[in-house]
Every structure is written in C-alpha cells, then in structure tokens.
N, C-alpha and C. Protein backbone atom coordinates (compact mmCIF):
# COMPACT_ATOMS: atom_id res chain seq x y z
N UNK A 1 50.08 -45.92 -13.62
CA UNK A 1 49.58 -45.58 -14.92
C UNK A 1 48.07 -45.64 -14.97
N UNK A 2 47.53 -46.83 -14.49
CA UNK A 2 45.91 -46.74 -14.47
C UNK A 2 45.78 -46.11 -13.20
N UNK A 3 46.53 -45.54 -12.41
CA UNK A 3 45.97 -45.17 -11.40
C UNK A 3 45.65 -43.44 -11.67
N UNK A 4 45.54 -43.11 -12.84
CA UNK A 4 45.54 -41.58 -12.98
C UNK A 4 43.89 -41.44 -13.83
N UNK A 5 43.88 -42.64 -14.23
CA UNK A 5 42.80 -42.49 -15.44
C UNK A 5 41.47 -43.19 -14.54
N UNK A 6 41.50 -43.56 -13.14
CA UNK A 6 40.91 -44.17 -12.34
C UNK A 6 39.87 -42.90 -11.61
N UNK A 7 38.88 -43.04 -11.98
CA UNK A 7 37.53 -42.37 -11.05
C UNK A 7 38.03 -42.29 -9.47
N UNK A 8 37.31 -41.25 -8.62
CA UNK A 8 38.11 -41.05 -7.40
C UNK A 8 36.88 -41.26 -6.53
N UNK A 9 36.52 -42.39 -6.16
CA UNK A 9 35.31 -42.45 -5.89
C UNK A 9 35.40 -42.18 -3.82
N UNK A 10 36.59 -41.87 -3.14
CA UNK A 10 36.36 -41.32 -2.17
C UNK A 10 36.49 -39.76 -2.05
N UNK A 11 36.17 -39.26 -2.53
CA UNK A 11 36.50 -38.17 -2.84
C UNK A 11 35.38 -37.43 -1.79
N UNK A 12 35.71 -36.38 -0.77
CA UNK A 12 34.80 -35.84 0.02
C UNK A 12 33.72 -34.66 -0.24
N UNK A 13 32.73 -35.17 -0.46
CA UNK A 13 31.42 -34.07 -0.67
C UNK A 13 30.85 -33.34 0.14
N UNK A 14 30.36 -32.21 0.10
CA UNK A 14 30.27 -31.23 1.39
C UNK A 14 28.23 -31.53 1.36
N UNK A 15 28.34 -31.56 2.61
CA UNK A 15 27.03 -32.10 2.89
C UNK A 15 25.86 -30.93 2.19
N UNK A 16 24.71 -31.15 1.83
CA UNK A 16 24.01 -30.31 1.04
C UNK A 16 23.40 -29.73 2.04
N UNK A 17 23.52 -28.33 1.77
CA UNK A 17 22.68 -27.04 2.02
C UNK A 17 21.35 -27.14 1.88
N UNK A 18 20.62 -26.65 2.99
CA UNK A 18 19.35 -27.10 2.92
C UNK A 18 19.01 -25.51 3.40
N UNK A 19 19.72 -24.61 3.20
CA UNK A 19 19.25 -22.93 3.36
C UNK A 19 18.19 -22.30 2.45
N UNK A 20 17.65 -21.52 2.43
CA UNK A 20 16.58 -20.96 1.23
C UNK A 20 16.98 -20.07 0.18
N UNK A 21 18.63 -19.92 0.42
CA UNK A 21 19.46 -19.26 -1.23
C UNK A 21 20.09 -20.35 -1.46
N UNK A 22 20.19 -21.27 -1.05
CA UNK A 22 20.88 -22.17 -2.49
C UNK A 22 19.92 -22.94 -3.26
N UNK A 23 18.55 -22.31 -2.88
CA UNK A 23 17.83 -22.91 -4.05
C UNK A 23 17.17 -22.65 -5.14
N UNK A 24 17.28 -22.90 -6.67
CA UNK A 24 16.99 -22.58 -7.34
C UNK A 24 15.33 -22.06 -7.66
N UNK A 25 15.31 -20.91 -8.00
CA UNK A 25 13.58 -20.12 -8.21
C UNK A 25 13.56 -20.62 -9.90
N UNK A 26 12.34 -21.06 -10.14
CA UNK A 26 11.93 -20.99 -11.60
C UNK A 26 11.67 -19.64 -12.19
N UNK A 27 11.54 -19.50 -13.25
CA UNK A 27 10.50 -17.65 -13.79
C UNK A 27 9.70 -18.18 -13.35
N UNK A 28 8.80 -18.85 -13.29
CA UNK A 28 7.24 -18.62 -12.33
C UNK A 28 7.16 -18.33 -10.84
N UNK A 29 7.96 -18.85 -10.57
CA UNK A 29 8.18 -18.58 -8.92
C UNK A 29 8.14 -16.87 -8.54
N UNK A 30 9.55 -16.73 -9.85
CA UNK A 30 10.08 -15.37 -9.24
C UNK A 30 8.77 -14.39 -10.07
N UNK A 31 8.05 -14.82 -11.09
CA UNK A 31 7.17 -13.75 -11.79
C UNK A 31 5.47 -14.16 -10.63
N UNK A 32 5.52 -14.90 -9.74
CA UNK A 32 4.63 -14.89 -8.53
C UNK A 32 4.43 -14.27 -7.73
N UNK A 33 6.24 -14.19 -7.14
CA UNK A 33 6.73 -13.56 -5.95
C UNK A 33 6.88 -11.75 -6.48
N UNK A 34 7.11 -11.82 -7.81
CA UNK A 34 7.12 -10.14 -7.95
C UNK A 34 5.55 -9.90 -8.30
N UNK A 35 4.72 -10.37 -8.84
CA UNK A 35 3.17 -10.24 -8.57
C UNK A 35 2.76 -9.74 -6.94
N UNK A 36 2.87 -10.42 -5.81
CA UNK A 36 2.69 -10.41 -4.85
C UNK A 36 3.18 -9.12 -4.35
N UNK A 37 4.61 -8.94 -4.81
CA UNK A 37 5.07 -7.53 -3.70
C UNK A 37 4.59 -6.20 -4.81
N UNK A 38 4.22 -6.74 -6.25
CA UNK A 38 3.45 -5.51 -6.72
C UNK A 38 2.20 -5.31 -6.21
N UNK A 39 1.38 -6.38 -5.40
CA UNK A 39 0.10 -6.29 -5.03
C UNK A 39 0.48 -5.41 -3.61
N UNK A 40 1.71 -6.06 -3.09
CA UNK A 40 1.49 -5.41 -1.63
C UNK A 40 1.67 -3.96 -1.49
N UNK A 41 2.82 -3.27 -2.79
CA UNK A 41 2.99 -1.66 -2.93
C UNK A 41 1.53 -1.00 -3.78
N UNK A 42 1.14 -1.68 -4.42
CA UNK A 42 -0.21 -1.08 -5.22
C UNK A 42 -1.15 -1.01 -3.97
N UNK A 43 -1.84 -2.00 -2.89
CA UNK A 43 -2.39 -1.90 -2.08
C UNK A 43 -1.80 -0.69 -1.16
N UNK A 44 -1.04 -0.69 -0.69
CA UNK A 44 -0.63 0.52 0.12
C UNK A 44 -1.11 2.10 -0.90
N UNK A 45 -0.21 1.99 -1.64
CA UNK A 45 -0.47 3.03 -2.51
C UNK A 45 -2.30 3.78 -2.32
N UNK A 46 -2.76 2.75 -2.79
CA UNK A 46 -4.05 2.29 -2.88
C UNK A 46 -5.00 2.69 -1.65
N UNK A 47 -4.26 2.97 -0.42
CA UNK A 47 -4.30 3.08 0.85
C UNK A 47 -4.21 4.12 1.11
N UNK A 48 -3.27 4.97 1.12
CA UNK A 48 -2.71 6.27 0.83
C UNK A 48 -3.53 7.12 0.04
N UNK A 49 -3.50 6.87 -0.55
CA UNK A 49 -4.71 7.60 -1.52
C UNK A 49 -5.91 7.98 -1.04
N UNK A 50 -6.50 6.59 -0.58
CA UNK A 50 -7.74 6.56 -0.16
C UNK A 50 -7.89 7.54 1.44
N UNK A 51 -6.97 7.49 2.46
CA UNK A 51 -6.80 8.02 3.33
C UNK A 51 -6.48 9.98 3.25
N UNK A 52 -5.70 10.14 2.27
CA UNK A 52 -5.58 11.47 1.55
C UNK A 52 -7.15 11.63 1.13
N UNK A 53 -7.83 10.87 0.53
CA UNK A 53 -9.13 11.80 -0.31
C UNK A 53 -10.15 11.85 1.26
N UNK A 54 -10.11 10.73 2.06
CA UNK A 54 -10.81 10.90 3.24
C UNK A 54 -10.53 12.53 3.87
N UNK A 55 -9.35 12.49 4.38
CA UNK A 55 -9.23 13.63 4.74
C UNK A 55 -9.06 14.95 4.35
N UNK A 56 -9.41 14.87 2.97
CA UNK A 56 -9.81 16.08 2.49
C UNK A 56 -11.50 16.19 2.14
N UNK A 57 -11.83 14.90 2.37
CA UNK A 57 -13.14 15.69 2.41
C UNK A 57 -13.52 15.80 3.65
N UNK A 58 -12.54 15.60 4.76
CA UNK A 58 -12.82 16.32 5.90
C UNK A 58 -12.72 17.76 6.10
N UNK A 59 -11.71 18.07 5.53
CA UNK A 59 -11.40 19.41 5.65
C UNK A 59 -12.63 20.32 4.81
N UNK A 60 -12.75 19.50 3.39
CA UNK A 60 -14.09 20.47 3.15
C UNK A 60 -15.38 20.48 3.51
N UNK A 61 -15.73 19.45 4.27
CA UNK A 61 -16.59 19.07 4.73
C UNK A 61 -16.84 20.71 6.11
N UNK A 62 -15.22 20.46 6.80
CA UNK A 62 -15.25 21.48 8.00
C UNK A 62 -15.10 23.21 7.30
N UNK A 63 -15.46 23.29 6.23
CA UNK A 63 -15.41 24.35 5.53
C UNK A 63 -16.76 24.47 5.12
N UNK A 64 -17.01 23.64 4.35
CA UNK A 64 -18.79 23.66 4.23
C UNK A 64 -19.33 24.35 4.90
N UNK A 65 -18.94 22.91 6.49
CA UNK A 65 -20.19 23.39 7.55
C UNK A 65 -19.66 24.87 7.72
N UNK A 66 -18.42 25.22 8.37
CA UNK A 66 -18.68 26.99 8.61
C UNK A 66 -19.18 27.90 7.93
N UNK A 67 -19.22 27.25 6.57
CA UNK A 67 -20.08 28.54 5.62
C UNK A 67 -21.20 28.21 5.80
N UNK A 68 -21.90 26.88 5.93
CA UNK A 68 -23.24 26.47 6.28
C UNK A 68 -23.80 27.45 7.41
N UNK A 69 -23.22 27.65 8.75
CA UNK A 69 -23.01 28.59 10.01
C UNK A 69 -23.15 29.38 9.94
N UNK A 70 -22.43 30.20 8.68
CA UNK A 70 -22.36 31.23 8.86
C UNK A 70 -23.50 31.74 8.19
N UNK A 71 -23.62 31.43 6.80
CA UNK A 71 -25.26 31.85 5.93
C UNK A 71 -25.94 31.45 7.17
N UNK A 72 -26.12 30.72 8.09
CA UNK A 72 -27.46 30.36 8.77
C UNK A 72 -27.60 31.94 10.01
N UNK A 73 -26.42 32.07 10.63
CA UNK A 73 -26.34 33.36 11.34
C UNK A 73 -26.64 34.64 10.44
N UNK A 74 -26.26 34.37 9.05
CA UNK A 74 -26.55 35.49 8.16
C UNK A 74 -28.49 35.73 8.03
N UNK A 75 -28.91 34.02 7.96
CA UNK A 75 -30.08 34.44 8.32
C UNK A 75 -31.22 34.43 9.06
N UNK A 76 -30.23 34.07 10.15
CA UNK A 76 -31.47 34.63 11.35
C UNK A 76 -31.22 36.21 11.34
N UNK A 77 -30.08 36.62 11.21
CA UNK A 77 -29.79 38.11 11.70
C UNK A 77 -31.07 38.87 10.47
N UNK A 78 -30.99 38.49 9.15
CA UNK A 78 -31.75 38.79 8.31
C UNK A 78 -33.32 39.13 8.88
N UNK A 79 -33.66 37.61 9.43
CA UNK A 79 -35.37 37.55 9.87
C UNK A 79 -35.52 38.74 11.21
N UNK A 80 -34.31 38.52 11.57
CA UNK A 80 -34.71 39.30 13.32
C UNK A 80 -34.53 40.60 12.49
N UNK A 81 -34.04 41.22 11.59
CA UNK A 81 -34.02 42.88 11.00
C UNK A 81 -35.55 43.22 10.30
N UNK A 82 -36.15 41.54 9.44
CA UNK A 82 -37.39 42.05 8.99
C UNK A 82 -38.33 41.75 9.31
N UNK A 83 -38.52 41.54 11.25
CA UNK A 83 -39.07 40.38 11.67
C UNK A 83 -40.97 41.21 11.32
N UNK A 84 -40.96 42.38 11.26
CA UNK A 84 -42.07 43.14 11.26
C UNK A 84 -42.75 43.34 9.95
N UNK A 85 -41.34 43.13 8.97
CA UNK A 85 -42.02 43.68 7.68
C UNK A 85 -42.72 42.44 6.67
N UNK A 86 -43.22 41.13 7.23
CA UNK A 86 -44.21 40.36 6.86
C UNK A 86 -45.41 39.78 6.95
C-alpha cells in the first residue's frame, strides 16, 4: 500500500548528452548567429558585385582604348594627308 505512493529513487537515468543539439540556444544566441550568416551572404554578395563592376570596367576600359587607337590612327593618317598644307 505505501509501497505505490513511495518515490522511486533507483530509478535509471540516461547519462547526459553533452552533443551541441541538445542544447538549448537563447533568442540572442540564435538572433547573433543569424546576424553573422547575414553578414557572411551580404559580404559575398557584396563581393560579387564588386568583381562584376571590376570587370566591366575592364571591358570598357578595352573598348575605350580601341577607340582611343583608332582616333589616334585616324590621326596620324589625317597629319600624313595634310602634312604640306601648314
């Protein structure tokens, strides 16, 4: 009869988990940890971008210069046609 209403004090406990999911994150933790991986996709992003505008001002850069080239061949050919008439 008292033996039902009696605390079970051998009762076997499973030794504690000491893994990195059974442990509880606070909201600060987890509003840290999502700070961080927004910094790490904004930086990339950020990266990308910057690497895209580089290489387009390569490309106009290599457009420039050939028109630069080419007005310059436009005017020597010019001086060598009026090389007499100055």
């Amino acid at each position: 009869m008292g033996f039902a209403s009696m605390n079970n004090n051998n009762a076997q406990t499973s030794p504690q988990d000491t893994t990195i999911f059974s442990k509880q994150f606070s909201f600060g933790q987890c509003l840290f940890v999502f700070f961080l991986i927004f910094l790490l996709v904004g930086g990339a992003w950020v990266a990308y971008k910057y690497i895209d505008l580089l290489q387009e001002l390569d490309r106009c850069s290599e457009k420039t210069m050939a028109q630069v080239h080419e007005l310059h061949q436009d005017l020597i050919a010019c001086h060598k046609h009026n090389k007499g008439t100055f």
